[in-house]
PDB file of N, CA and C in Angstrom:
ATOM      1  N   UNK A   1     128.518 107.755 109.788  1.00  0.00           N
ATOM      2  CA  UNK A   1     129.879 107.437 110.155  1.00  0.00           C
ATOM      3  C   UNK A   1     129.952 107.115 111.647  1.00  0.00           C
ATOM      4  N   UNK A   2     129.028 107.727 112.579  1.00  0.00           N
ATOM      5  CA  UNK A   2     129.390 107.761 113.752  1.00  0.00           C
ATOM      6  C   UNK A   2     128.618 106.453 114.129  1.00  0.00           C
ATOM      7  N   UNK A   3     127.845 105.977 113.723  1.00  0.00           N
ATOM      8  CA  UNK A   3     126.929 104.582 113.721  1.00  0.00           C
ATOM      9  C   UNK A   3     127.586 103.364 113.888  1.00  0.00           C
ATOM     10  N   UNK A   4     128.537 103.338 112.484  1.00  0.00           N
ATOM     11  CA  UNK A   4     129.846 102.081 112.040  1.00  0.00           C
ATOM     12  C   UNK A   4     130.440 102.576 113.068  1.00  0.00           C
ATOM     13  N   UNK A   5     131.262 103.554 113.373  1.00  0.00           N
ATOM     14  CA  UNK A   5     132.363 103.350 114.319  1.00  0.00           C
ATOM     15  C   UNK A   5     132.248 103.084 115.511  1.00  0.00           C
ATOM     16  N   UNK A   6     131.095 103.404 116.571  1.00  0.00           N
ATOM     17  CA  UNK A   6     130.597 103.099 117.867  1.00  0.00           C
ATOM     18  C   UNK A   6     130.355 101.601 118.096  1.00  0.00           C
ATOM     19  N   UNK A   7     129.933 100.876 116.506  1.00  0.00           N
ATOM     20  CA  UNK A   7     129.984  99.549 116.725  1.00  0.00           C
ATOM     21  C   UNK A   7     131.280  98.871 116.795  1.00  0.00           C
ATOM     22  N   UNK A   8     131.823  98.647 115.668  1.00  0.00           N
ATOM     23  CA  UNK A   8     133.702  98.780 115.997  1.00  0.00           C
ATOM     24  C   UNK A   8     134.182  99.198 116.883  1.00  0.00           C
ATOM     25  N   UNK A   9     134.103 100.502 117.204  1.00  0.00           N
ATOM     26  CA  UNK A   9     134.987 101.000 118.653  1.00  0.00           C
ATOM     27  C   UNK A   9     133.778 101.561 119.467  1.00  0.00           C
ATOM     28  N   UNK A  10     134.897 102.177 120.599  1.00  0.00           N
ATOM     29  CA  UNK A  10     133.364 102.636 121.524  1.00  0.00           C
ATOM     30  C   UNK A  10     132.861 104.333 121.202  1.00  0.00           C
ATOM     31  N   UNK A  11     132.195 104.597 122.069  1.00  0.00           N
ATOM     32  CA  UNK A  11     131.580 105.629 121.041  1.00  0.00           C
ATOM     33  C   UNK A  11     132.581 106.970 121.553  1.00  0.00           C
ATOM     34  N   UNK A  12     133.174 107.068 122.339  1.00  0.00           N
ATOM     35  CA  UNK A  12     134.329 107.995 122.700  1.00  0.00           C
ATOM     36  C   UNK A  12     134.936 108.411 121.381  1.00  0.00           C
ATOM     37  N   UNK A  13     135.157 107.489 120.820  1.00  0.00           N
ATOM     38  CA  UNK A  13     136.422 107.038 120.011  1.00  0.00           C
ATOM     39  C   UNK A  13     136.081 107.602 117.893  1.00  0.00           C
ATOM     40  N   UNK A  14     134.722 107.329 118.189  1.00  0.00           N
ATOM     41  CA  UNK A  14     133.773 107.269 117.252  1.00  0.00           C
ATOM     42  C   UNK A  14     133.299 109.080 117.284  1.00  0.00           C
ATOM     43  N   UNK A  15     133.398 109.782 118.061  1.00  0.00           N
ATOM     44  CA  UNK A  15     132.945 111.066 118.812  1.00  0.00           C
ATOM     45  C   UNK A  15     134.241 111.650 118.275  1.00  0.00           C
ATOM     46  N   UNK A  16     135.408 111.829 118.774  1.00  0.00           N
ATOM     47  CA  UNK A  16     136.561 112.344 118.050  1.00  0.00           C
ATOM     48  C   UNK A  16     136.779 112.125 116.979  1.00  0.00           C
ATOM     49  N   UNK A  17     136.530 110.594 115.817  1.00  0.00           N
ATOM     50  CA  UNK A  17     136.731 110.755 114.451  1.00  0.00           C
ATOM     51  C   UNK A  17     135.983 111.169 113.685  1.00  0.00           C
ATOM     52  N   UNK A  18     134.760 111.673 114.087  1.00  0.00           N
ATOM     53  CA  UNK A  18     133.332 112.380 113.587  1.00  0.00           C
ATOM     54  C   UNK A  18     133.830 113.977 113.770  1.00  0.00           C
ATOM     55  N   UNK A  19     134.553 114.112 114.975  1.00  0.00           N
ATOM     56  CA  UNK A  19     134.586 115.780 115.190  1.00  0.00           C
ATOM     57  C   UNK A  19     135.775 116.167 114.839  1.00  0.00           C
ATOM     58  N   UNK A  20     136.701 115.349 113.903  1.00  0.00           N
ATOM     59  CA  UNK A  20     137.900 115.578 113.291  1.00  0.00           C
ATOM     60  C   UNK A  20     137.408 115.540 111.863  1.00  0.00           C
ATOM     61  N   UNK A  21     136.353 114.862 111.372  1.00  0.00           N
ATOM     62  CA  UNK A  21     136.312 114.635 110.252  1.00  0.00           C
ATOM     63  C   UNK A  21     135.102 116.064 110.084  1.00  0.00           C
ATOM     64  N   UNK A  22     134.695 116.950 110.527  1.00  0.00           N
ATOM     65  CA  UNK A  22     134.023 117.946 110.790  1.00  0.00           C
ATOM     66  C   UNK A  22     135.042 118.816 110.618  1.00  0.00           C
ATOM     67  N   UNK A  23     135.712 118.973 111.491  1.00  0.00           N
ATOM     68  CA  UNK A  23     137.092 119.899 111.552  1.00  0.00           C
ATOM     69  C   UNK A  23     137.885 120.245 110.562  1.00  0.00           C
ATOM     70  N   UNK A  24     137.653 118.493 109.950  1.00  0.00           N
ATOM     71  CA  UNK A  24     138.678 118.787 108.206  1.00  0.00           C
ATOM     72  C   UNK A  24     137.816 119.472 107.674  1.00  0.00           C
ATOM     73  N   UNK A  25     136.926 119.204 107.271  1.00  0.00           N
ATOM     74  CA  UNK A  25     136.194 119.476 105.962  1.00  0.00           C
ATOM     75  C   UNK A  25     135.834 121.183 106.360  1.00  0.00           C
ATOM     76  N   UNK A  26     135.458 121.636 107.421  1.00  0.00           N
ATOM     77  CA  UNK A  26     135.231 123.119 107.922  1.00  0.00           C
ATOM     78  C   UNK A  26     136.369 123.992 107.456  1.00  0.00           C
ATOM     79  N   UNK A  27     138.110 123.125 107.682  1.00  0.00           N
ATOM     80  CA  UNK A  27     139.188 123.816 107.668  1.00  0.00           C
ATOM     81  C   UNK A  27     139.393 124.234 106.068  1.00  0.00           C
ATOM     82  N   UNK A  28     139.215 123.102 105.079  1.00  0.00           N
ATOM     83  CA  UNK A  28     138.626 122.581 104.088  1.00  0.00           C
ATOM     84  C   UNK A  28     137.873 123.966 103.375  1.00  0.00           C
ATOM     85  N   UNK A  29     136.742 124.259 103.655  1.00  0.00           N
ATOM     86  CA  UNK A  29     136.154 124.980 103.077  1.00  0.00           C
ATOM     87  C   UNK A  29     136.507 126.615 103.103  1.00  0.00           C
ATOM     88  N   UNK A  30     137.059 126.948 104.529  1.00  0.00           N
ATOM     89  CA  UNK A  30     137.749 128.131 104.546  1.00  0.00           C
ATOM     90  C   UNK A  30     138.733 128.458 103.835  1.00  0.00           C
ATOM     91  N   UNK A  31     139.913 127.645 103.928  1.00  0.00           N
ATOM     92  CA  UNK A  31     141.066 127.222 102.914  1.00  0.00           C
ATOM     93  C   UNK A  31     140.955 127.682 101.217  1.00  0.00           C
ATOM     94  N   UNK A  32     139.844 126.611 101.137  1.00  0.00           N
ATOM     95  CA  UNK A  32     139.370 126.941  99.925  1.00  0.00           C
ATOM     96  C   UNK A  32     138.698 127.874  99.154  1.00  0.00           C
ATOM     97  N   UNK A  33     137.902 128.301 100.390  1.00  0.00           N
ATOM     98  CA  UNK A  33     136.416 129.268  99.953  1.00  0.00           C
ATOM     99  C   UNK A  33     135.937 128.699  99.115  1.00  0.00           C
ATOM    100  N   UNK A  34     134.948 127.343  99.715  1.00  0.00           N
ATOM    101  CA  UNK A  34     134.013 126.777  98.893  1.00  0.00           C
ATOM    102  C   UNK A  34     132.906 126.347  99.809  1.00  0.00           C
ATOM    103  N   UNK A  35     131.765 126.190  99.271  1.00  0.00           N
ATOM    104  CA  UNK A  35     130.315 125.889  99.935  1.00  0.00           C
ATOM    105  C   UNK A  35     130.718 124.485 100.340  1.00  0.00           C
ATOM    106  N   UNK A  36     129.795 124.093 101.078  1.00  0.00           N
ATOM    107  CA  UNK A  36     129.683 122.734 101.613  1.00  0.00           C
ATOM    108  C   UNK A  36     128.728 121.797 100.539  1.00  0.00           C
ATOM    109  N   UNK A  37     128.944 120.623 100.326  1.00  0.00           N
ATOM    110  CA  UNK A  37     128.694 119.862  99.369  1.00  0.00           C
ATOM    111  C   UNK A  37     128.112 118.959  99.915  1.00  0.00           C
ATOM    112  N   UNK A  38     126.922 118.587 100.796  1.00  0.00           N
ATOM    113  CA  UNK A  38     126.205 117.607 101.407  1.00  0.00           C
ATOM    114  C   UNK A  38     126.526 116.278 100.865  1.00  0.00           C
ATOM    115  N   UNK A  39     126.549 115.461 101.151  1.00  0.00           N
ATOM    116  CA  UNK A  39     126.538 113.957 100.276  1.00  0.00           C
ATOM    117  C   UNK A  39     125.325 113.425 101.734  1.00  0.00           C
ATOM    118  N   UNK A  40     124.185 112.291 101.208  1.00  0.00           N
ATOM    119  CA  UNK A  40     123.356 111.961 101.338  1.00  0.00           C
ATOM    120  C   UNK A  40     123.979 110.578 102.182  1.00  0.00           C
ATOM    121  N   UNK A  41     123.367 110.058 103.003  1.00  0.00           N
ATOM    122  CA  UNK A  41     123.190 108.264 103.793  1.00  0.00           C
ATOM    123  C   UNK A  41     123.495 107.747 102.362  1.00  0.00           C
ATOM    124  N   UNK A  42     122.896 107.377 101.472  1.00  0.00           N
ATOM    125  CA  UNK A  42     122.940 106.329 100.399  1.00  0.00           C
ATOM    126  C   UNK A  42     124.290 107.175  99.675  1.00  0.00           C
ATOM    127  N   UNK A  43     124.701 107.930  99.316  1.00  0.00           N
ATOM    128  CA  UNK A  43     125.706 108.229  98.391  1.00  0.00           C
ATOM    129  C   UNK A  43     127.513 107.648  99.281  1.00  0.00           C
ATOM    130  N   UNK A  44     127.071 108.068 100.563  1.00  0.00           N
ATOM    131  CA  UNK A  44     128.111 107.296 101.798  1.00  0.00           C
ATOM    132  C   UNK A  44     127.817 105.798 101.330  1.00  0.00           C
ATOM    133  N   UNK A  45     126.722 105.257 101.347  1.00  0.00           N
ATOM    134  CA  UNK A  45     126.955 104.124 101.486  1.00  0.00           C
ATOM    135  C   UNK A  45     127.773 103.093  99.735  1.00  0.00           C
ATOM    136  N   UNK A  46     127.357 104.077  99.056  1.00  0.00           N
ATOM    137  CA  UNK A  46     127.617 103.597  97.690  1.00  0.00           C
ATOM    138  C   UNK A  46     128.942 103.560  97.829  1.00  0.00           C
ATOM    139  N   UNK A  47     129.791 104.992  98.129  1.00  0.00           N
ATOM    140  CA  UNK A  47     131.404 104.846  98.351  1.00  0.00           C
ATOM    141  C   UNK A  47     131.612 103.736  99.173  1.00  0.00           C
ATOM    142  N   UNK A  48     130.785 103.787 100.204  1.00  0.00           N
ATOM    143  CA  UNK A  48     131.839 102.121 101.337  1.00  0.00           C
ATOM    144  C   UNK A  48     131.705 101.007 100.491  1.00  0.00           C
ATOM    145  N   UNK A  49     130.727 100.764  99.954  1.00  0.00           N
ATOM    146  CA  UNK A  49     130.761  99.576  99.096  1.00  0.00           C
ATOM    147  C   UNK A  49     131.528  99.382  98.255  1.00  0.00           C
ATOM    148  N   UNK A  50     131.982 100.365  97.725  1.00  0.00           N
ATOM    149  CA  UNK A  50     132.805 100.356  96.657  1.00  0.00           C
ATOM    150  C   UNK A  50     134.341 100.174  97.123  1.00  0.00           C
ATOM    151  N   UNK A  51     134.621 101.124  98.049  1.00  0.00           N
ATOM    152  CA  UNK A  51     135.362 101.274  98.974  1.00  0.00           C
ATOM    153  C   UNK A  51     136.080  99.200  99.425  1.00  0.00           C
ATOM    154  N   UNK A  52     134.708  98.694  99.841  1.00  0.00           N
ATOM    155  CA  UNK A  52     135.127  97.651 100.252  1.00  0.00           C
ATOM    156  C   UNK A  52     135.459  96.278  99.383  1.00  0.00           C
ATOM    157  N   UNK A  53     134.328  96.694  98.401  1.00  0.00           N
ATOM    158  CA  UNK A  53     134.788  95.696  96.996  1.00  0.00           C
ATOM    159  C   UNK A  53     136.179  95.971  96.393  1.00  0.00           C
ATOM    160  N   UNK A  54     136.797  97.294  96.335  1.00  0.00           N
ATOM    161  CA  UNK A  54     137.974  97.456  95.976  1.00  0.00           C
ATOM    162  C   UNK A  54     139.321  96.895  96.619  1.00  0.00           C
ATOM    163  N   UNK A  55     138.866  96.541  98.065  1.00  0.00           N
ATOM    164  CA  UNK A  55     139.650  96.068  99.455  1.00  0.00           C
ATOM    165  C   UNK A  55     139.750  95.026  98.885  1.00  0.00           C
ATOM    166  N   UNK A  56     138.558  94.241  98.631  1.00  0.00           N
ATOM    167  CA  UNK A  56     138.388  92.748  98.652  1.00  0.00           C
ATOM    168  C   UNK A  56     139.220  92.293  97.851  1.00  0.00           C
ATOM    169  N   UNK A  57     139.039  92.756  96.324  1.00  0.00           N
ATOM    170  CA  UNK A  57     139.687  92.490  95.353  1.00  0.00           C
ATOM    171  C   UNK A  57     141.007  92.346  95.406  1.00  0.00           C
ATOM    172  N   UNK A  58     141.720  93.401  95.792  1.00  0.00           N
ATOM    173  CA  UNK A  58     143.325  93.624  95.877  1.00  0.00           C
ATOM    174  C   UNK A  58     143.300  92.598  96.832  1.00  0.00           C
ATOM    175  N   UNK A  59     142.689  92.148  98.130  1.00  0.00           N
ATOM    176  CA  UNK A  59     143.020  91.261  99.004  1.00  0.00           C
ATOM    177  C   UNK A  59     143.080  89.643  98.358  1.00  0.00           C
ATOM    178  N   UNK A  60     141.933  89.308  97.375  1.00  0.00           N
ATOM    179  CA  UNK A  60     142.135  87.996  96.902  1.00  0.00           C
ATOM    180  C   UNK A  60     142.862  88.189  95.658  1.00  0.00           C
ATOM    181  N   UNK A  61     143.651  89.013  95.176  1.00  0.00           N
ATOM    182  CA  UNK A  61     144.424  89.131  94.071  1.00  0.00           C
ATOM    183  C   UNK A  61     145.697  88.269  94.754  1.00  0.00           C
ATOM    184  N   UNK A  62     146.318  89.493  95.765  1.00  0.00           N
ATOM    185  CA  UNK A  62     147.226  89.164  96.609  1.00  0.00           C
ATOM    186  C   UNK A  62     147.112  87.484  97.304  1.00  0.00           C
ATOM    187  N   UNK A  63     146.516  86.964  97.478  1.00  0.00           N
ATOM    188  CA  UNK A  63     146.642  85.568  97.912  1.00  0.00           C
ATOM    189  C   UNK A  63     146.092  84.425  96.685  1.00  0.00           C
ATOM    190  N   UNK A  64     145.739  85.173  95.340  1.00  0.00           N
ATOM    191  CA  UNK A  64     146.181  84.012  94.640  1.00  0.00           C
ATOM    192  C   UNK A  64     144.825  83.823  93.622  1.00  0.00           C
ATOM    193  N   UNK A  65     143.357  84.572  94.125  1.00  0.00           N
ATOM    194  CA  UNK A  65     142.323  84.491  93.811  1.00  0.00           C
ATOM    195  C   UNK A  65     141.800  85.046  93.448  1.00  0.00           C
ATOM    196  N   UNK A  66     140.972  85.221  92.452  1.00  0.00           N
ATOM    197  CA  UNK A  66     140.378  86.356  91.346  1.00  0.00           C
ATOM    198  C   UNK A  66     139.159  86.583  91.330  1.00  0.00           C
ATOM    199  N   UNK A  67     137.904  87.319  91.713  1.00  0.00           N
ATOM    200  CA  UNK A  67     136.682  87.340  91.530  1.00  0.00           C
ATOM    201  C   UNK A  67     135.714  87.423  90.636  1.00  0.00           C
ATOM    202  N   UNK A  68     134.781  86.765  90.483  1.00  0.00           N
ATOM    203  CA  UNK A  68     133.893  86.915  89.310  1.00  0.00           C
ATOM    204  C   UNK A  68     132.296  87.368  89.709  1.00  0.00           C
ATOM    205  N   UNK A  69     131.727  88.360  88.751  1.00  0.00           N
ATOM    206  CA  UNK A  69     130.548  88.602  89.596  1.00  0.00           C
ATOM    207  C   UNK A  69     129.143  87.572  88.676  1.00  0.00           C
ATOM    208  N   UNK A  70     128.475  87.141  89.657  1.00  0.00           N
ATOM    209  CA  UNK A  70     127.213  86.148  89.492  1.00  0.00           C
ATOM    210  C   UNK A  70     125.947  86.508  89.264  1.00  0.00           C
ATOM    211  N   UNK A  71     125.474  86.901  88.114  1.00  0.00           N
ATOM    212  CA  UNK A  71     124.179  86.761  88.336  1.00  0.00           C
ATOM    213  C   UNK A  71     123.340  86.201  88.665  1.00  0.00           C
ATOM    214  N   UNK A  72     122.593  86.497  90.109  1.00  0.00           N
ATOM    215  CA  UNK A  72     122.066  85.506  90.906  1.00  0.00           C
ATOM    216  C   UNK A  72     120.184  85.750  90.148  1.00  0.00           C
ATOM    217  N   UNK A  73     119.902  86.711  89.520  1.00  0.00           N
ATOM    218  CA  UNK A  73     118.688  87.313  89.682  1.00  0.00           C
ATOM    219  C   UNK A  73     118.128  87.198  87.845  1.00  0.00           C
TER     220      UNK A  73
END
């Protein structure tokens, strides 16, 4: 997380939404009384993707355009 955001913003910026997003999940687990649940580099990356294909979609819905997926392979 702190990787993407330092590129986008500067790393100040990227430093507080890393140590807020720490903060939640800590507050999170006390709250709850539950263990911490690691998620892995690749399991992050599977959500952004998904994350962003879901963006996309609603975005070319909204202007008129519909996606189809290609088998290139």
């Amino acid at each position: 997380m702190y990787r993407k955001l330092s590129i986008r913003k500067n790393s100040g910026i990227a430093i507080q939404a890393v140590a807020r997003k720490l903060a939640v999940i800590f507050y999170t687990m006390l709250k709850n009384k539950t263990a911490y649940q690691n998620s892995t580099a690749e399991e992050y990356e599977k959500k952004d993707q998904a994350r962003r294909q879901k963006r996309l979609e609603k975005e070319a819905k909204k202007l008129g355009f519909s996606l189809q997926k290609i088998n290139i392979y």
